[in-house]
C-alpha atoms as a PDB file:
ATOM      1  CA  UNK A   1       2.053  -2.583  22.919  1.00  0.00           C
ATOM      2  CA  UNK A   2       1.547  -5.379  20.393  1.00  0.00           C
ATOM      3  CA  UNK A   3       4.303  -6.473  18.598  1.00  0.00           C
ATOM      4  CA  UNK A   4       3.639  -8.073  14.568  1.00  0.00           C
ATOM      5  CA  UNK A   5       5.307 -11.175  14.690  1.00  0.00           C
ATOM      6  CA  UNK A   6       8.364 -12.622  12.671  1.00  0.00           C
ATOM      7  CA  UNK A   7       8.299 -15.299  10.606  1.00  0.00           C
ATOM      8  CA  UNK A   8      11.057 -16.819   8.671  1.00  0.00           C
ATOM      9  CA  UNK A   9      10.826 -17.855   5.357  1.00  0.00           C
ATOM     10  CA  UNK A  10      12.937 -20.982   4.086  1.00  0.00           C
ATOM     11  CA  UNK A  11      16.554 -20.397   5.441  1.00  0.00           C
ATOM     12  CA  UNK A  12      16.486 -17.040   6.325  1.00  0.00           C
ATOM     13  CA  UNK A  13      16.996 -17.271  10.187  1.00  0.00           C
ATOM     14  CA  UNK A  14      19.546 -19.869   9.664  1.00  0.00           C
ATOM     15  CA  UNK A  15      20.826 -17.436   7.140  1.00  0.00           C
ATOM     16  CA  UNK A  16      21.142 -14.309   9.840  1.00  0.00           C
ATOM     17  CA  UNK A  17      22.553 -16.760  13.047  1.00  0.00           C
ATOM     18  CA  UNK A  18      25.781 -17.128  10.095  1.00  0.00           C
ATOM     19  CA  UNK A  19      26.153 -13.672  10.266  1.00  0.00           C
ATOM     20  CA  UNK A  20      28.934 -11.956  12.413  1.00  0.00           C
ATOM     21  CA  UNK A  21      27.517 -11.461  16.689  1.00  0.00           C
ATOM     22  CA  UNK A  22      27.705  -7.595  15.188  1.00  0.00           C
ATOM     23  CA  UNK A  23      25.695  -7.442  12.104  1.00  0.00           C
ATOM     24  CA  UNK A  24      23.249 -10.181  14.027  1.00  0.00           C
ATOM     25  CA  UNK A  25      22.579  -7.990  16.615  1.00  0.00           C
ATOM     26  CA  UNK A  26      22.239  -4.734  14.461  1.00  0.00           C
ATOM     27  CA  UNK A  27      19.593  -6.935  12.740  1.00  0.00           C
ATOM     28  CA  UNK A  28      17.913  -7.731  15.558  1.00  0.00           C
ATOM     29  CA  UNK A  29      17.509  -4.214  16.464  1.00  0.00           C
ATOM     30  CA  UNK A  30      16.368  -3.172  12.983  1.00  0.00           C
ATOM     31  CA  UNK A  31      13.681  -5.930  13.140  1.00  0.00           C
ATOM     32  CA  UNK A  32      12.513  -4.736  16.261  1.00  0.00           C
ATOM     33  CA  UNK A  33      11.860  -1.106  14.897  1.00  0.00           C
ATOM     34  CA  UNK A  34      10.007  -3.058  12.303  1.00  0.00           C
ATOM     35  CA  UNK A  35       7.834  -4.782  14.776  1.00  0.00           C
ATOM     36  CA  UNK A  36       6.526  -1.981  16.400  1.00  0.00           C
ATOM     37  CA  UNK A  37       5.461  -0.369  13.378  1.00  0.00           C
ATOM     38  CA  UNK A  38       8.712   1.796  12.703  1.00  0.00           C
ATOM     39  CA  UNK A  39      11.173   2.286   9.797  1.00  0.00           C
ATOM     40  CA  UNK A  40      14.536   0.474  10.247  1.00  0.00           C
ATOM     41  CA  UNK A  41      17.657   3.458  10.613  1.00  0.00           C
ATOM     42  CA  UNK A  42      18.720   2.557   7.264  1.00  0.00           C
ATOM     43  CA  UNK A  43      16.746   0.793   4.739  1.00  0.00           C
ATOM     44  CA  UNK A  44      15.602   0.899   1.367  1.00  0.00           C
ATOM     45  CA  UNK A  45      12.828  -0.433  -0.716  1.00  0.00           C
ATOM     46  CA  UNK A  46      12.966  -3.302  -2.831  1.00  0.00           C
ATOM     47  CA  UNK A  47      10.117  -3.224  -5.342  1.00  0.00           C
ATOM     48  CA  UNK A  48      12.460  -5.457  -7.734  1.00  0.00           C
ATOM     49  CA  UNK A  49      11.445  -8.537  -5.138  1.00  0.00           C
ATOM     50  CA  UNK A  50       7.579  -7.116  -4.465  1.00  0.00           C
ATOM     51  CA  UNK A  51       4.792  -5.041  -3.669  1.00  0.00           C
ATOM     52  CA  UNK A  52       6.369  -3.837  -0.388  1.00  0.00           C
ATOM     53  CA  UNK A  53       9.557  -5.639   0.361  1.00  0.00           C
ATOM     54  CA  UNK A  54      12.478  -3.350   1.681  1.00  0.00           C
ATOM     55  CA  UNK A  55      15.624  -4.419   2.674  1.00  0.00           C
ATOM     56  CA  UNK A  56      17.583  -3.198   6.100  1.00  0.00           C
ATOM     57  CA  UNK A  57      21.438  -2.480   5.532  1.00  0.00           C
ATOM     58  CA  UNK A  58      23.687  -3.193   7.873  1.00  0.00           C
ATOM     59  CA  UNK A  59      27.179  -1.957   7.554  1.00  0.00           C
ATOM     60  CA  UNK A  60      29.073  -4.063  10.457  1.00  0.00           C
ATOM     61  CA  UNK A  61      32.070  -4.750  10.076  1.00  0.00           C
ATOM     62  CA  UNK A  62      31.249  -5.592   6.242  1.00  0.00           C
ATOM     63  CA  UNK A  63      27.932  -5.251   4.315  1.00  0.00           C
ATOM     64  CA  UNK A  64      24.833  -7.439   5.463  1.00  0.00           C
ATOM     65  CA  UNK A  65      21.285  -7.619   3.907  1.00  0.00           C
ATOM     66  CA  UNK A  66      18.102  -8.584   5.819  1.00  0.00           C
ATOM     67  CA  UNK A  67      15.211  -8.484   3.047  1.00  0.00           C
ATOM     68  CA  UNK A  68      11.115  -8.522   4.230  1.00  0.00           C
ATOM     69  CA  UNK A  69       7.830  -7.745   3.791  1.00  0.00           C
ATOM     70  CA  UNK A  70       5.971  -6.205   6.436  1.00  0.00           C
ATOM     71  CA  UNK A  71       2.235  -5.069   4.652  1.00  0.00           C
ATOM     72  CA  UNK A  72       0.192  -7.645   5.328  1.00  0.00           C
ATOM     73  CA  UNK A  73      -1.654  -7.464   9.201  1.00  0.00           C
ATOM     74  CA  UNK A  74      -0.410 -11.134  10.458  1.00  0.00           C
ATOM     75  CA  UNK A  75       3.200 -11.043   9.822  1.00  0.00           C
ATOM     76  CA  UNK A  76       6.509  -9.542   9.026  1.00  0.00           C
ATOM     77  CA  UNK A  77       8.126 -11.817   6.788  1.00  0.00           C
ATOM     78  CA  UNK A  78      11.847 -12.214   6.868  1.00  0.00           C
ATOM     79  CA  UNK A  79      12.694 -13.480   3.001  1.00  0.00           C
ATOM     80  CA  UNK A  80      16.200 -13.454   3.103  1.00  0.00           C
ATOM     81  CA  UNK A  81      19.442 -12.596   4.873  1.00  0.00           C
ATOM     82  CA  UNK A  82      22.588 -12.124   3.177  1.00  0.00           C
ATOM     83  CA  UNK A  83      25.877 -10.947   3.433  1.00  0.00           C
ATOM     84  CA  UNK A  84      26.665  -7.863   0.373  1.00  0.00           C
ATOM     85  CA  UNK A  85      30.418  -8.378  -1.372  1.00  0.00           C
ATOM     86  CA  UNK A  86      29.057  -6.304  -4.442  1.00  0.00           C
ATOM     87  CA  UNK A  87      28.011  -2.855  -5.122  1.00  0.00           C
ATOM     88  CA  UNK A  88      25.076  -4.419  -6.690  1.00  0.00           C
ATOM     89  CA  UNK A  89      22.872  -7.159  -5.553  1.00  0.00           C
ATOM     90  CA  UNK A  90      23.954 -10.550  -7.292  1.00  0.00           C
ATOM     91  CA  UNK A  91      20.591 -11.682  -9.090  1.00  0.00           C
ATOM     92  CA  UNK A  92      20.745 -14.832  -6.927  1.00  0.00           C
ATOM     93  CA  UNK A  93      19.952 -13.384  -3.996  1.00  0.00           C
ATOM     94  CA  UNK A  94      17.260 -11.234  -5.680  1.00  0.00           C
ATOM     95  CA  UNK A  95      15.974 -14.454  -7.257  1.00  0.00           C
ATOM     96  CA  UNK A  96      15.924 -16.034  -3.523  1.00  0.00           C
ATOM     97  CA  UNK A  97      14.075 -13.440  -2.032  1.00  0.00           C
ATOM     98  CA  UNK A  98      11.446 -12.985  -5.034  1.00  0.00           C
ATOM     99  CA  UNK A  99      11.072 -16.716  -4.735  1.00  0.00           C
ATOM    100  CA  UNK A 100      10.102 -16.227  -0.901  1.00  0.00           C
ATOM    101  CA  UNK A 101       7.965 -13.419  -1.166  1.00  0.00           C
ATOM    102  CA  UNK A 102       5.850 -16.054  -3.791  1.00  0.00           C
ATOM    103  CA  UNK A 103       5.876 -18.241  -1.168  1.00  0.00           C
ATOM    104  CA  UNK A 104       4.573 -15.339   1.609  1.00  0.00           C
ATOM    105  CA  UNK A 105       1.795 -14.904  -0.912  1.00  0.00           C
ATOM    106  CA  UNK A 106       0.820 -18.273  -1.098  1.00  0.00           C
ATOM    107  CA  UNK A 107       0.763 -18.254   2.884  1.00  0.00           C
ATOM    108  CA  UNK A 108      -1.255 -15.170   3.021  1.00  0.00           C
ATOM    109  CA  UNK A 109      -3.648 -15.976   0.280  1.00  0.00           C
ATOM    110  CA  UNK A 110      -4.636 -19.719   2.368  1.00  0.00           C
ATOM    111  CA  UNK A 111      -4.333 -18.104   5.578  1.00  0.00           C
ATOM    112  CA  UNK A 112      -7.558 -15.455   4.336  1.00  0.00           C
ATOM    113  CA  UNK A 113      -9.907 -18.465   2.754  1.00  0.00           C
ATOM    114  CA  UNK A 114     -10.087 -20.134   6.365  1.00  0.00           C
END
């Protein structure tokens, strides 16, 4: 079995080795689901960031977010990891993540014209 690659936008890996040995390896897990073509055990869309962005939750010991983009063939794009101290997601960290997902398009779109 093939396996889409990960790639990390900006500082989102350095972002998720910050987070707790338990939420890091929950997130591991959740990105390999992802890889092989499944859905992550609890996730949600994120349409506020893009066309196709979700976000895994992961609920160990406090609340972590690992936002990406999975539709296009090449890649699964990991925008941005974060821990969650609010019911709602601060705009920062949506304004991070729409900010990468630009930047994913921008890879995409020069990746296709060669």
């Amino acid at each position: 079995m093939n396996l889409k690659r990960i790639e990390w936008i900006r500082s989102s890996r350095r972002s998720l080795k910050e987070f707790p040995k338990e939420a890091r390896y929950q997130a591991g897990l959740e990105l390999y689901l992802v890889q092989e073509g499944k859905v992550p055990t609890d996730w949600k869309p994120m349409s506020i960031i893009g066309h196709g962005a979700s976000e895994i939750r992961i609920h160990v010991p406090n609340e972590y977010r690992v936002i990406y983009v999975a539709k296009f063939e090449e890649a699964i794009y990991v925008l941005h990891c974060f821990e969650k101290k609010q019911r709602k997601t601060p705009p920062k960290d949506i304004e991070i993540a729409r900010s990468a997902y630009a930047e994913v398009q921008r890879i995409h779109k020069a990746r296709k014209t060669i």
